[in-house]
Protein backbone atom coordinates (compact mmCIF):
# COMPACT_ATOMS: atom_id res chain seq x y z
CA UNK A 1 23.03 18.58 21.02
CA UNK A 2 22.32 21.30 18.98
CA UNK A 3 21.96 20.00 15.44
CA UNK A 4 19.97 17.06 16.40
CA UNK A 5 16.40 16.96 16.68
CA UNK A 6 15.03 12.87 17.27
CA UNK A 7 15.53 9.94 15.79
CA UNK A 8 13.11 8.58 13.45
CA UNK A 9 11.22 5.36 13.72
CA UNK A 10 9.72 3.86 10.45
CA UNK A 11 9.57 0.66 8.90
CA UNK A 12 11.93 1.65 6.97
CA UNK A 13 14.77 3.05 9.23
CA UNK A 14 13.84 0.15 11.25
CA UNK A 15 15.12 -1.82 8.21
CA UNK A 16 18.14 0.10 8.24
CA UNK A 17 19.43 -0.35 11.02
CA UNK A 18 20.24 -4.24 10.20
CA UNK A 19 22.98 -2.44 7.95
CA UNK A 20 23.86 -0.71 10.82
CA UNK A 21 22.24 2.65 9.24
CA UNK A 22 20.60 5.12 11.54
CA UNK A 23 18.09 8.03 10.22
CA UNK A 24 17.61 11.36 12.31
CA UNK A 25 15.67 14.53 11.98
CA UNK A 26 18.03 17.28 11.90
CA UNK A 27 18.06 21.58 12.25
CA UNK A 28 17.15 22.35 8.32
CA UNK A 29 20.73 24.26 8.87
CA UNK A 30 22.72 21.86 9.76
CA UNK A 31 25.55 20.05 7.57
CA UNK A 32 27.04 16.81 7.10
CA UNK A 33 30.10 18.07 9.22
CA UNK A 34 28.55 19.19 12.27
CA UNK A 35 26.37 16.13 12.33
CA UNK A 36 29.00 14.17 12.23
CA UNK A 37 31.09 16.00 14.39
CA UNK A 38 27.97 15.48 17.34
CA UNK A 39 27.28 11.95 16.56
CA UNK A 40 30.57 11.14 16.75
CA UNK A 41 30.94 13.33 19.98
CA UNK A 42 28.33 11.93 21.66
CA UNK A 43 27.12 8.25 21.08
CA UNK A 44 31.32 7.58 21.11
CA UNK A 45 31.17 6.05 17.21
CA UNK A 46 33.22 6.37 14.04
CA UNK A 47 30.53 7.56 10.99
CA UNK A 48 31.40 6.22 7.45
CA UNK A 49 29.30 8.25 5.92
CA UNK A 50 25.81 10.64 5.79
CA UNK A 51 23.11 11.18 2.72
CA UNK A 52 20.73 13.88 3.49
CA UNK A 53 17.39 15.04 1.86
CA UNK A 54 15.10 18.02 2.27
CA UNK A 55 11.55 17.04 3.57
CA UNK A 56 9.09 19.56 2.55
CA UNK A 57 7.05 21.45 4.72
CA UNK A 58 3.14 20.46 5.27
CA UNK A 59 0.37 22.97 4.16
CA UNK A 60 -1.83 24.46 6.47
CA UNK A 61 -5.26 26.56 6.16
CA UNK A 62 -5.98 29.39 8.84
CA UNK A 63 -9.31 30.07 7.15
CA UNK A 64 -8.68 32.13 3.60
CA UNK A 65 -4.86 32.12 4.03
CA UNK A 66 -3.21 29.03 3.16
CA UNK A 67 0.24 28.70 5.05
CA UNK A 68 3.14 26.04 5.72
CA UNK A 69 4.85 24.11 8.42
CA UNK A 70 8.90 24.64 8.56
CA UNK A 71 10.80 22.21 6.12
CA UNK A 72 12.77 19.87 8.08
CA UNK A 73 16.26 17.71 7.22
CA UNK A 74 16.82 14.31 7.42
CA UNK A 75 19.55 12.13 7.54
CA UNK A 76 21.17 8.58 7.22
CA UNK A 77 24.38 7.68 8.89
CA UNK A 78 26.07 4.67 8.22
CA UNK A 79 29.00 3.51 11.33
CA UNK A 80 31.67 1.93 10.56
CA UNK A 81 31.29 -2.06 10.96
CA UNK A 82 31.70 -2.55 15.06
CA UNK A 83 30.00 0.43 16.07
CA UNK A 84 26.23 0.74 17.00
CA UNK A 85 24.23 3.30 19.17
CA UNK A 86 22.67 0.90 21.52
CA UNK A 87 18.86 2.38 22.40
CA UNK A 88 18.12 2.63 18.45
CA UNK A 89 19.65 -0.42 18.40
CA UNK A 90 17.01 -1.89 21.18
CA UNK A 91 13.92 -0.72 18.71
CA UNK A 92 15.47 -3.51 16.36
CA UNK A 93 15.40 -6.30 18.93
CA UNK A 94 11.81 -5.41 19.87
CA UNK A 95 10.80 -5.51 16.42
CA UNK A 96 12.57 -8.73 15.87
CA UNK A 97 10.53 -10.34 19.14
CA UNK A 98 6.51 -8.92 17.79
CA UNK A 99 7.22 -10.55 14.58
């Protein structure tokens, strides 16, 4: 998949994903279309909708010169009730089971 970098794995996209919202780190040029169009292509699900933000780049020092990671994308897609992509789903049971 070429837009699609990893999913993420927070407390809060663990929280998420009881609403049956997942949250993935995306190519900073990617848009809501193609996203769609490869989540829908290859977990087999219907996508209801996508927000997006811009996370900023970290600094970095290489002695005097101060420089910066690349800025990355993420995004939040909500399925359409029925639908779920099962190994994110998994992180949710083992959550469930620690606590």
């Amino acid at each position: 998949m070429d837009g699609i970098k990893y999913a993420v794995v927070t407390d809060k996209s663990i929280r998420l994903l009881e609403k049956n919202k997942y949250t993935l780190n995306v190519e900073s040029g990617s848009t809501k279309t193609e996203i769609k169009h490869w989540v829908e292509l290859f977990f087999g699900v219907k996508v209801m909708a996508i927000h997006s933000h811009r996370l900023p780049g970290k600094g970095r020092r290489m002695r005097p010169i101060m420089g910066h990671t690349m800025h990355s994308r993420r995004m939040i897609i909500t399925l359409q009730p029925g639908y779920s992509i099962l190994p994110l789903r998994d992180l949710l049971e083992i959550r469930k089971k620690r606590t």
